[in-house]
C-alpha atoms as a PDB file:
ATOM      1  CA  UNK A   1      32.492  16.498  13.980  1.00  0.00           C
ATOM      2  CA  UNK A   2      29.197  17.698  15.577  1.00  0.00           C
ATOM      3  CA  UNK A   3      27.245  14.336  14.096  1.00  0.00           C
ATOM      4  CA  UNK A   4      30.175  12.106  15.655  1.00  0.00           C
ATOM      5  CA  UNK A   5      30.419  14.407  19.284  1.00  0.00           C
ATOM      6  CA  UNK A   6      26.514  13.516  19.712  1.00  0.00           C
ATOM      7  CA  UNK A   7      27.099   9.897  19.298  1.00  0.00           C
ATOM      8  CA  UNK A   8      29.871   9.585  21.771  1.00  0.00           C
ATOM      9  CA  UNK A   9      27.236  12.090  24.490  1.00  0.00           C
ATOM     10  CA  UNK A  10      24.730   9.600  23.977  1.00  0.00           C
ATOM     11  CA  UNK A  11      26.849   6.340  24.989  1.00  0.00           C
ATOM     12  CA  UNK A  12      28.057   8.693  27.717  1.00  0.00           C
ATOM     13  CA  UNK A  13      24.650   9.656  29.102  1.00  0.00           C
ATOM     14  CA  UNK A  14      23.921   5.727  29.338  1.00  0.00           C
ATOM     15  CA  UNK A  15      27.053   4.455  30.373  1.00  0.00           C
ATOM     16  CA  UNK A  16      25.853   3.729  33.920  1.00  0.00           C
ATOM     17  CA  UNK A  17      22.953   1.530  33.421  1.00  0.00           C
ATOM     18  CA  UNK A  18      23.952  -2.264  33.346  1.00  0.00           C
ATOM     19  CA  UNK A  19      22.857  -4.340  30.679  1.00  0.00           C
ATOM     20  CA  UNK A  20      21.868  -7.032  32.647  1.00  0.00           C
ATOM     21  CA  UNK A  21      19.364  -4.750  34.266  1.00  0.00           C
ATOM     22  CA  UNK A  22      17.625  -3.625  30.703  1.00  0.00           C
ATOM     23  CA  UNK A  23      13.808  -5.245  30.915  1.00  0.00           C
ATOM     24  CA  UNK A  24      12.211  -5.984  27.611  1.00  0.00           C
ATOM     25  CA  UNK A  25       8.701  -6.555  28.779  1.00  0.00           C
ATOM     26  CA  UNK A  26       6.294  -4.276  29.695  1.00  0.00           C
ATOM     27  CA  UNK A  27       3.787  -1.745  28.306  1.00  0.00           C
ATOM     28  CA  UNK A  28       3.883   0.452  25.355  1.00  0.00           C
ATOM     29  CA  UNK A  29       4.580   3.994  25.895  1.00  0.00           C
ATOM     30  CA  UNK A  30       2.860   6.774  24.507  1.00  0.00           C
ATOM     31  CA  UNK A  31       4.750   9.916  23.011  1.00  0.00           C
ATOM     32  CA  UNK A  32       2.595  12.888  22.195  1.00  0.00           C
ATOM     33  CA  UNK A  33       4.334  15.147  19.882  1.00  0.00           C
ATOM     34  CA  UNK A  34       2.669  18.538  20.429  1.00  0.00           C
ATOM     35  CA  UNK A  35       3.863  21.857  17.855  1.00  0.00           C
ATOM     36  CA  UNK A  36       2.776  25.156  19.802  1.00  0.00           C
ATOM     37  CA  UNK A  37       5.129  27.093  17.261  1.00  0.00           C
ATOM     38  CA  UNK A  38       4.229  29.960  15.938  1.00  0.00           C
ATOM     39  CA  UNK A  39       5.613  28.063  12.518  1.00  0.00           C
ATOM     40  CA  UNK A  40       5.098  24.614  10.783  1.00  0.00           C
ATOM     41  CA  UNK A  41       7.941  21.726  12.883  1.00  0.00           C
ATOM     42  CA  UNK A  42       8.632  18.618  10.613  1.00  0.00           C
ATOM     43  CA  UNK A  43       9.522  16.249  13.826  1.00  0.00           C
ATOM     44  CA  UNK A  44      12.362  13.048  13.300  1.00  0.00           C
ATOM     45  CA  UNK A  45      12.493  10.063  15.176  1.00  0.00           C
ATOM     46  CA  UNK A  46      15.565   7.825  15.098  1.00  0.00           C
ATOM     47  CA  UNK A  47      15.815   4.465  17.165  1.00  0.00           C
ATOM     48  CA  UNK A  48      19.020   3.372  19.220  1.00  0.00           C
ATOM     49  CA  UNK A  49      21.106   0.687  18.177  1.00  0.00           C
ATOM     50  CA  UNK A  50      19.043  -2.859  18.623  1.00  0.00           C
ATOM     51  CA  UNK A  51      16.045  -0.999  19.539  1.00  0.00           C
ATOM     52  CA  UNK A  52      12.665  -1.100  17.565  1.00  0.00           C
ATOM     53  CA  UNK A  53      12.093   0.609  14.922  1.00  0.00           C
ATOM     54  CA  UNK A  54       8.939   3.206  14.611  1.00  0.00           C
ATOM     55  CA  UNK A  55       6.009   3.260  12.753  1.00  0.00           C
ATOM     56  CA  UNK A  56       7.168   6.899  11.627  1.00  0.00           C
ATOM     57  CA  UNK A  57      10.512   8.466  11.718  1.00  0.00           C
ATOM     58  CA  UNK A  58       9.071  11.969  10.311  1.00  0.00           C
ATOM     59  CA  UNK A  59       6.107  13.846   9.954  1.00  0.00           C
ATOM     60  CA  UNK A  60       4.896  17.486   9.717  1.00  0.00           C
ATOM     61  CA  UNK A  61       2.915  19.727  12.660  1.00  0.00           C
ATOM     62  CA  UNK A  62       1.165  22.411  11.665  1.00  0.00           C
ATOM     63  CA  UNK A  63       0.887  25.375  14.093  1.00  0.00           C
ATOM     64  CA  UNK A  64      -1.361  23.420  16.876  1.00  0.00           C
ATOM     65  CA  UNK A  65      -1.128  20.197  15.755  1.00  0.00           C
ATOM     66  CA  UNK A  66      -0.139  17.281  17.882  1.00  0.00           C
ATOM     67  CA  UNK A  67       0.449  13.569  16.579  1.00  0.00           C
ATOM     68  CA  UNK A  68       0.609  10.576  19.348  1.00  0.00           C
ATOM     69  CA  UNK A  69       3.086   7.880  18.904  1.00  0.00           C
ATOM     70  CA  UNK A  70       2.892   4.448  20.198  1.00  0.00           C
ATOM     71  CA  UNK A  71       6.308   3.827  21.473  1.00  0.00           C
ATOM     72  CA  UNK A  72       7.433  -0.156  21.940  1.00  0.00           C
ATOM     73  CA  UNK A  73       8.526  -1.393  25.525  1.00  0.00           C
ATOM     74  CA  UNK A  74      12.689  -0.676  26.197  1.00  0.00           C
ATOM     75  CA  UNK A  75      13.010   2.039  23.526  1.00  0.00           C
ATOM     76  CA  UNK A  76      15.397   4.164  23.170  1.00  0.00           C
ATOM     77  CA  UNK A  77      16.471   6.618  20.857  1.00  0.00           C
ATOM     78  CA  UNK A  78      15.715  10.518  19.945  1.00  0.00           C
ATOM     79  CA  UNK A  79      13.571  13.170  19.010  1.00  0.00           C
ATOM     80  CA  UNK A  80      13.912  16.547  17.567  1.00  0.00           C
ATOM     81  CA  UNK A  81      12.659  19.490  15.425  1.00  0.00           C
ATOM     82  CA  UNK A  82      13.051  20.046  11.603  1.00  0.00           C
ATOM     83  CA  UNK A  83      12.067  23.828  10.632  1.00  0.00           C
ATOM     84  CA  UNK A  84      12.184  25.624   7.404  1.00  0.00           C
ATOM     85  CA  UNK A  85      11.522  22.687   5.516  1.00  0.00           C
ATOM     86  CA  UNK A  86      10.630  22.761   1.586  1.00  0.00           C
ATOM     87  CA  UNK A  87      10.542  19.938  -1.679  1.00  0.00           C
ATOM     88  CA  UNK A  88      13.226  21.345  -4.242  1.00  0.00           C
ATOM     89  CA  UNK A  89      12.657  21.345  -7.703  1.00  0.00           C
ATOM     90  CA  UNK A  90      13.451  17.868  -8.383  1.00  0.00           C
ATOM     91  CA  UNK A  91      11.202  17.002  -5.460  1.00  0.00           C
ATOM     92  CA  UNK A  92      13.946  16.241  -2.851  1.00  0.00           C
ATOM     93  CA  UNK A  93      12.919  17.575   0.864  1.00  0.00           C
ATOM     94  CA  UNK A  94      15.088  19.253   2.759  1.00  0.00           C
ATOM     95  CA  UNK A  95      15.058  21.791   5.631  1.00  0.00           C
ATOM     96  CA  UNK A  96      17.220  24.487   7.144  1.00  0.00           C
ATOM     97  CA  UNK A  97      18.053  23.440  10.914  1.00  0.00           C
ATOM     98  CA  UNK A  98      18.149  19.828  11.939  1.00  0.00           C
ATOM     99  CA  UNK A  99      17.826  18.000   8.695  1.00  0.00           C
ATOM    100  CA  UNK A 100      18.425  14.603   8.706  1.00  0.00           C
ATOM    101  CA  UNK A 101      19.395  13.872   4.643  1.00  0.00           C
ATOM    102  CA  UNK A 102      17.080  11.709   4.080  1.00  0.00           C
ATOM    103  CA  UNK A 103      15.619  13.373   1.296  1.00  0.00           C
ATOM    104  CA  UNK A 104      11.924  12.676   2.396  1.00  0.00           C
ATOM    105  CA  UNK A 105       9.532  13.736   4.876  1.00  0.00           C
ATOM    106  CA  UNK A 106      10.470  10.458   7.038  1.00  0.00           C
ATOM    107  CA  UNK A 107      13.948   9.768   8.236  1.00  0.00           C
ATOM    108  CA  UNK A 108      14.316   6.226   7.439  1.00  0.00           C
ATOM    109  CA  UNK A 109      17.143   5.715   9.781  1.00  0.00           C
ATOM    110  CA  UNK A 110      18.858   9.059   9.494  1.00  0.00           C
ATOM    111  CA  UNK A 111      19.678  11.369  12.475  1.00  0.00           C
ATOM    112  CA  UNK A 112      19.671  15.265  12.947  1.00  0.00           C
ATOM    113  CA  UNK A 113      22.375  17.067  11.666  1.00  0.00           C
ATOM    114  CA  UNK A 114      23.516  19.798  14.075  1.00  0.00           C
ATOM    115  CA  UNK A 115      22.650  22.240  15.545  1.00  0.00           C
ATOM    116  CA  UNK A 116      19.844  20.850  16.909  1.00  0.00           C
ATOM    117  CA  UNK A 117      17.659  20.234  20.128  1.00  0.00           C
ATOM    118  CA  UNK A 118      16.762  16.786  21.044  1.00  0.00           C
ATOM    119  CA  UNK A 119      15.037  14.853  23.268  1.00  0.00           C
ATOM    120  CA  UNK A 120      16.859  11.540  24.204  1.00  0.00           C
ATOM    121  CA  UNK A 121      14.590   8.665  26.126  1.00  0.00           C
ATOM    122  CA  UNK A 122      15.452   5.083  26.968  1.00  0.00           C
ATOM    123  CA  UNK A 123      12.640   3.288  28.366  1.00  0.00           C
ATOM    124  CA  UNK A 124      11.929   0.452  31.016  1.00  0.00           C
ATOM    125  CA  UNK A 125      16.014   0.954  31.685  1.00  0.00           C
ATOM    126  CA  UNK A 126      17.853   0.041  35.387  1.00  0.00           C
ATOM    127  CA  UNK A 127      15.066  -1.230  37.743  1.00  0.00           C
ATOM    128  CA  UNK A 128      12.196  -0.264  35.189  1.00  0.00           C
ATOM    129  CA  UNK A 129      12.888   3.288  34.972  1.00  0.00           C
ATOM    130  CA  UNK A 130      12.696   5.562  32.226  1.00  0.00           C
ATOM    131  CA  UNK A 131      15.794   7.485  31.625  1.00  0.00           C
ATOM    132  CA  UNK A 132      14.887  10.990  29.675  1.00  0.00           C
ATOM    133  CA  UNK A 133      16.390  13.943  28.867  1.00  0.00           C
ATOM    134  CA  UNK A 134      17.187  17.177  26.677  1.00  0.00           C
ATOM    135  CA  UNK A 135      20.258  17.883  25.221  1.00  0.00           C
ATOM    136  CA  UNK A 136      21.820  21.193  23.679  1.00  0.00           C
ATOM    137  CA  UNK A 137      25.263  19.117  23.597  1.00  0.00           C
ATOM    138  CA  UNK A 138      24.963  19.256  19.815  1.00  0.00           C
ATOM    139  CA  UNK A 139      23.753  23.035  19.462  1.00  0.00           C
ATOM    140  CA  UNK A 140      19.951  24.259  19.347  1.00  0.00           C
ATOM    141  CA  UNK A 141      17.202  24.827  17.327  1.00  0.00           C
ATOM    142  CA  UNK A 142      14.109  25.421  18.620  1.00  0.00           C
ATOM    143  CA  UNK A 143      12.308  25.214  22.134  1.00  0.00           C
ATOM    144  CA  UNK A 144      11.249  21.590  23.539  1.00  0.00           C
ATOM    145  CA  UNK A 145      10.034  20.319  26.640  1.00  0.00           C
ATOM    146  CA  UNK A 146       9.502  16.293  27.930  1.00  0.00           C
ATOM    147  CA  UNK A 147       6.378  16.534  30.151  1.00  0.00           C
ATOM    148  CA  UNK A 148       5.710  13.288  31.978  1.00  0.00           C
ATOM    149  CA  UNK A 149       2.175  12.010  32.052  1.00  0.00           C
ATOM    150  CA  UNK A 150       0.400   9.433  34.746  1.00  0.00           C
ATOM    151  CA  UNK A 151       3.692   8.090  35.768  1.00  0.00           C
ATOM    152  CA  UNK A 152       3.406   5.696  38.919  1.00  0.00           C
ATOM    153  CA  UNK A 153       5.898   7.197  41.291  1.00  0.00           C
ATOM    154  CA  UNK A 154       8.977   5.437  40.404  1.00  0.00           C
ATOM    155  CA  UNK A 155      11.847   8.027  39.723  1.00  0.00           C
ATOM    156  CA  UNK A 156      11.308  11.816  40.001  1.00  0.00           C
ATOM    157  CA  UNK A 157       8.923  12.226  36.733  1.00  0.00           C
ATOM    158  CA  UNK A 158      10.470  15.718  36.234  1.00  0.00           C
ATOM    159  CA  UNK A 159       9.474  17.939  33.907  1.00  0.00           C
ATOM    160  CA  UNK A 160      12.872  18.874  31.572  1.00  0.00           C
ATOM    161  CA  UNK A 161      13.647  20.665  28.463  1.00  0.00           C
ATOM    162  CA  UNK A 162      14.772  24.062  27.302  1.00  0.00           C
ATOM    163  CA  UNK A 163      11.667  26.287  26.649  1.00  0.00           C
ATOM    164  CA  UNK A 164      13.660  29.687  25.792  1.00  0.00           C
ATOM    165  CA  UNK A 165      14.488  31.054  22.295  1.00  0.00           C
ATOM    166  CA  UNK A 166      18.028  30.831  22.256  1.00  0.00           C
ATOM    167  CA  UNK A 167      18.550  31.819  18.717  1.00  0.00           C
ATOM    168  CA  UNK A 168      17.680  35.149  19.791  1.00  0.00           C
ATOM    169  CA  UNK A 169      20.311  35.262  22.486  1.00  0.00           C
ATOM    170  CA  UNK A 170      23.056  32.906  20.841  1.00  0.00           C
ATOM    171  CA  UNK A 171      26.606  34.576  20.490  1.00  0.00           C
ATOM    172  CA  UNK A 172      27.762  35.952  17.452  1.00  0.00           C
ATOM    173  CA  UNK A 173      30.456  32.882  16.123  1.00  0.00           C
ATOM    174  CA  UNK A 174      27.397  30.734  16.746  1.00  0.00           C
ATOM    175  CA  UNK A 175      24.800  31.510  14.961  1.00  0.00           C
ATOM    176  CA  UNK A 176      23.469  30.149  11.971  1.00  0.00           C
ATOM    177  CA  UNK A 177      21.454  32.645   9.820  1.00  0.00           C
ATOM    178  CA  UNK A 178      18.883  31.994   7.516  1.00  0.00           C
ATOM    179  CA  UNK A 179      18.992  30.797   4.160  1.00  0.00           C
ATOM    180  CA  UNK A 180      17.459  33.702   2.426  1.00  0.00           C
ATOM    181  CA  UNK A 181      20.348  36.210   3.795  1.00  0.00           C
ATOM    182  CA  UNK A 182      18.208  37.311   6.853  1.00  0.00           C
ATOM    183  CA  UNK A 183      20.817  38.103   9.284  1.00  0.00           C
ATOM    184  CA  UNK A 184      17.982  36.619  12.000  1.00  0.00           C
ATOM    185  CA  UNK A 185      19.294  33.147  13.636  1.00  0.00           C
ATOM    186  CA  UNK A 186      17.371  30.076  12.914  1.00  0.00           C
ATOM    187  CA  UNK A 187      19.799  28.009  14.860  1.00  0.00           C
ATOM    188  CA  UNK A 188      22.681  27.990  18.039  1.00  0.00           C
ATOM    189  CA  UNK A 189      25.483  25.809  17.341  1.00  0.00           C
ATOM    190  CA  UNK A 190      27.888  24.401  19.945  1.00  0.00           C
ATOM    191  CA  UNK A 191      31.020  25.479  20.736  1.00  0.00           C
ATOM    192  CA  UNK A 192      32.377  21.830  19.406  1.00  0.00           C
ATOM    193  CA  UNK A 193      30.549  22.008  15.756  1.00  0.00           C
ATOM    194  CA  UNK A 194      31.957  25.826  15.432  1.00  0.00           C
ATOM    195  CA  UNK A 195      34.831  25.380  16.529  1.00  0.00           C
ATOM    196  CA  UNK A 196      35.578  21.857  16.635  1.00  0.00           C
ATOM    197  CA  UNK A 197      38.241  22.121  19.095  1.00  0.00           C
ATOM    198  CA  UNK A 198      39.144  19.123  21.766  1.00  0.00           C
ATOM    199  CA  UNK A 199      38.209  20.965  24.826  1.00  0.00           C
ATOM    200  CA  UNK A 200      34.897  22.109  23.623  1.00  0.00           C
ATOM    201  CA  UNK A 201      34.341  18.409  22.444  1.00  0.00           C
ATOM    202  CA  UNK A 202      35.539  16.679  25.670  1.00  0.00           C
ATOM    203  CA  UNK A 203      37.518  14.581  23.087  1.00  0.00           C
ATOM    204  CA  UNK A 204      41.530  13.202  22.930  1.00  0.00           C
ATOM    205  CA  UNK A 205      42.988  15.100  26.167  1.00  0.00           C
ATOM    206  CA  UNK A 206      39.977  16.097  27.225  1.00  0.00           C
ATOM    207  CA  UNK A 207      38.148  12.960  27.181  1.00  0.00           C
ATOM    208  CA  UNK A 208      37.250  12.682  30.866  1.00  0.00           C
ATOM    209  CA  UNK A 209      35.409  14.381  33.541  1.00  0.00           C
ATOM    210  CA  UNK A 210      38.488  15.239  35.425  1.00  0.00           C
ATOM    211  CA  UNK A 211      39.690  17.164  31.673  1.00  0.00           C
ATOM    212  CA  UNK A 212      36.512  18.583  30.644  1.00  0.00           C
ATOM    213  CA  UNK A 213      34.767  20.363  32.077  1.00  0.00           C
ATOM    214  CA  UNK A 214      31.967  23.680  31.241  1.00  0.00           C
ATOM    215  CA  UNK A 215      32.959  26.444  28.606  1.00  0.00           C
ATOM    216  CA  UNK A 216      31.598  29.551  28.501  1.00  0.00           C
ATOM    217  CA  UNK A 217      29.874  28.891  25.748  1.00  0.00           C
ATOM    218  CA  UNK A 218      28.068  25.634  27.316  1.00  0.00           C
ATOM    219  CA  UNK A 219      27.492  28.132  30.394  1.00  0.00           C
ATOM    220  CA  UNK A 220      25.558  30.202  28.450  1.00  0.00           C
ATOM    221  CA  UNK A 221      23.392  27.348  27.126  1.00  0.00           C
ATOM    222  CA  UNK A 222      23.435  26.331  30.962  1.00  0.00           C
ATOM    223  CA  UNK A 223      21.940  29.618  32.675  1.00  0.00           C
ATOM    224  CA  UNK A 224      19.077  29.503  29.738  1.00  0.00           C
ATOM    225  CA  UNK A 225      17.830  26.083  29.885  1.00  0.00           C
ATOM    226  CA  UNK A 226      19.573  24.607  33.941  1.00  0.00           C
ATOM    227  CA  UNK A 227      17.952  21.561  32.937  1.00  0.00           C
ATOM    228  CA  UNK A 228      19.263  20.565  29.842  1.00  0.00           C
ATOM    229  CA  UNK A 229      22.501  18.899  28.724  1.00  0.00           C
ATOM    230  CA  UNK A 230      24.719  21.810  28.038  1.00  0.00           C
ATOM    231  CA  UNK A 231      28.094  19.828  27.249  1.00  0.00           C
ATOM    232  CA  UNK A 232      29.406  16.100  27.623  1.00  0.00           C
ATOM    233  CA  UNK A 233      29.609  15.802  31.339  1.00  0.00           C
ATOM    234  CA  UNK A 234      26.199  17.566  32.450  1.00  0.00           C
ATOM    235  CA  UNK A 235      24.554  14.348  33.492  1.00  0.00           C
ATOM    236  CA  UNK A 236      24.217  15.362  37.397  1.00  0.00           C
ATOM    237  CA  UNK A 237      21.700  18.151  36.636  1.00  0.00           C
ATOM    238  CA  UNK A 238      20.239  16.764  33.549  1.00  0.00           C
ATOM    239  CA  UNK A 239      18.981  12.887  33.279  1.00  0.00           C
ATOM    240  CA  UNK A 240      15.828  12.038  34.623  1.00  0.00           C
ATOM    241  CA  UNK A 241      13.672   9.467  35.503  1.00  0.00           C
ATOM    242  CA  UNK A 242      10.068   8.385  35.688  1.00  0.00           C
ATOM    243  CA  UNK A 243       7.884   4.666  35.636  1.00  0.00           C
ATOM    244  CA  UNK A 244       5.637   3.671  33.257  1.00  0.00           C
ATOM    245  CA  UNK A 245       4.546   7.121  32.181  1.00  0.00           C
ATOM    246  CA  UNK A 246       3.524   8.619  28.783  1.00  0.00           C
ATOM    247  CA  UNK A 247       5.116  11.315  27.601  1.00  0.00           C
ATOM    248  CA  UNK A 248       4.264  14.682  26.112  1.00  0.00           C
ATOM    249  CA  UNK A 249       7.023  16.604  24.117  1.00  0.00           C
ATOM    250  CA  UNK A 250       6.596  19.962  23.241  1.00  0.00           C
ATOM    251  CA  UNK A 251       7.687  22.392  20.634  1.00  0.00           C
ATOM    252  CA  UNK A 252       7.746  25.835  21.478  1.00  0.00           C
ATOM    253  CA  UNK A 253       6.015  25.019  25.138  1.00  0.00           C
ATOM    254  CA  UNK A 254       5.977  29.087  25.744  1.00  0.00           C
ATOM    255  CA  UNK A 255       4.911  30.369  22.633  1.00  0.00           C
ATOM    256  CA  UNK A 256       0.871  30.623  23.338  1.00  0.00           C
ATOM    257  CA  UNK A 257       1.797  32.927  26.670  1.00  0.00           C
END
């Protein structure tokens, strides 16, 4: 449910950019994936439908660590944290939060499994802007902010994300606990993948602005992180835009404060 509710937020978020008004030319883009966590991040990268692919779709960050990516001119697609990541016996990988079931360090195609934070781009998009954002639509797993870098004025080149610990603050029916029987939450899921429900989903019924609208439980997502996606119909306070920038996504932005 939480896998198919992301899909239908991403067509969603992009809904209102033509397709005649896509530009494939252009400049590469550079994503720097930074880790300030106090803990090792295992980041995945999954391309949009009919966009390029990636010369990675997963790597590991060490505490500190930063890798840059050369991202291909209108790209779109996602980016998000793996944590608590280990090879089982038989040499499979797998992690707690945000796997993607690939069974290996890179994705190969594969998206997050919820909870989990990600960053959503599509690039050179209506009149050569870049359309960014950061979504908690499908739960949370670990801080991340988009920074953008030498953009040329075009759009508002905003810097967006959600840099709090919400695992720390998330409600009780939420929470996903750690593997090891820690009671301490390694993950936030939304109110849709707990609960699966139609009005937390903004599905059947309530599959319209006008029918769906905040929950409490996005709300509380919402007053953490006022820039991120907190449910389906959060576009107005959470797309952004910028031209011809690089971009600098960080894990755990606070962490070193």
């Amino acid at each position: 449910m939480g896998q198919l509710r992301f899909e239908y937020k991403i067509s969603l978020t992009y809904s209102f950019i033509p397709n005649s008004l896509f530009l494939t030319g252009g400049n590469s883009t550079t994503f720097t994936i930074l880790n300030q966590c106090d803990y090792t991040v295992w980041p995945g990268l999954l391309s949009g439908a009919g966009t390029s692919q990636l010369s990675t779709t997963g790597f590991v960050l060490e505490k500190g660590q930063s890798n840059p990516i050369t991202i291909p001119p209108g790209w779109s697609g996602r980016i998000w944290g793996r944590t608590y990541c280990s090879h089982d016996a038989t040499g499979r990988f797998t992690c707690a939060t945000a796997d993607c079931g690939s069974g290996t360090v890179e994705c190969n195609g594969k998206g997050a499994v919820p909870p989990a934070t990600l960053a959503e781009f599509t690039l050179n998009g209506a009149n050569g802007l870049d359309f960014y954002d950061v979504s908690l639509v499908d739960g949370y797993n670990v801080p991340m902010l988009i920074t953008p870098q030498d953009g040329t004025g075009g759009g508002n080149c905003t810097t967006t994300g959600c840099a709090t610990d919400l695992n720390s603050e998330c409600p009780s029916e939420l929470r996903v606990a750690a593997s090891d029987g820690n009671e301490k939450s390694v993950a936030c899921k939304s109110a849709c993948e707990a609960f699966g429900d139609a009005q937390y989903c903004c599905s059947g019924e309530y599959g319209s602005p006008n029918t769906c609208g905040p929950s409490s439980y996005s709300q509380f997502f919402k007053s953490s992180c006022p820039q991120a996606y907190s449910y389906a119909y959060d576009d107005g306070t959470s797309t952004f835009t910028c031209t011809a920038a690089n971009y600098l996504i960080t894990f755990c932005p606070l962490s070193d404060r």
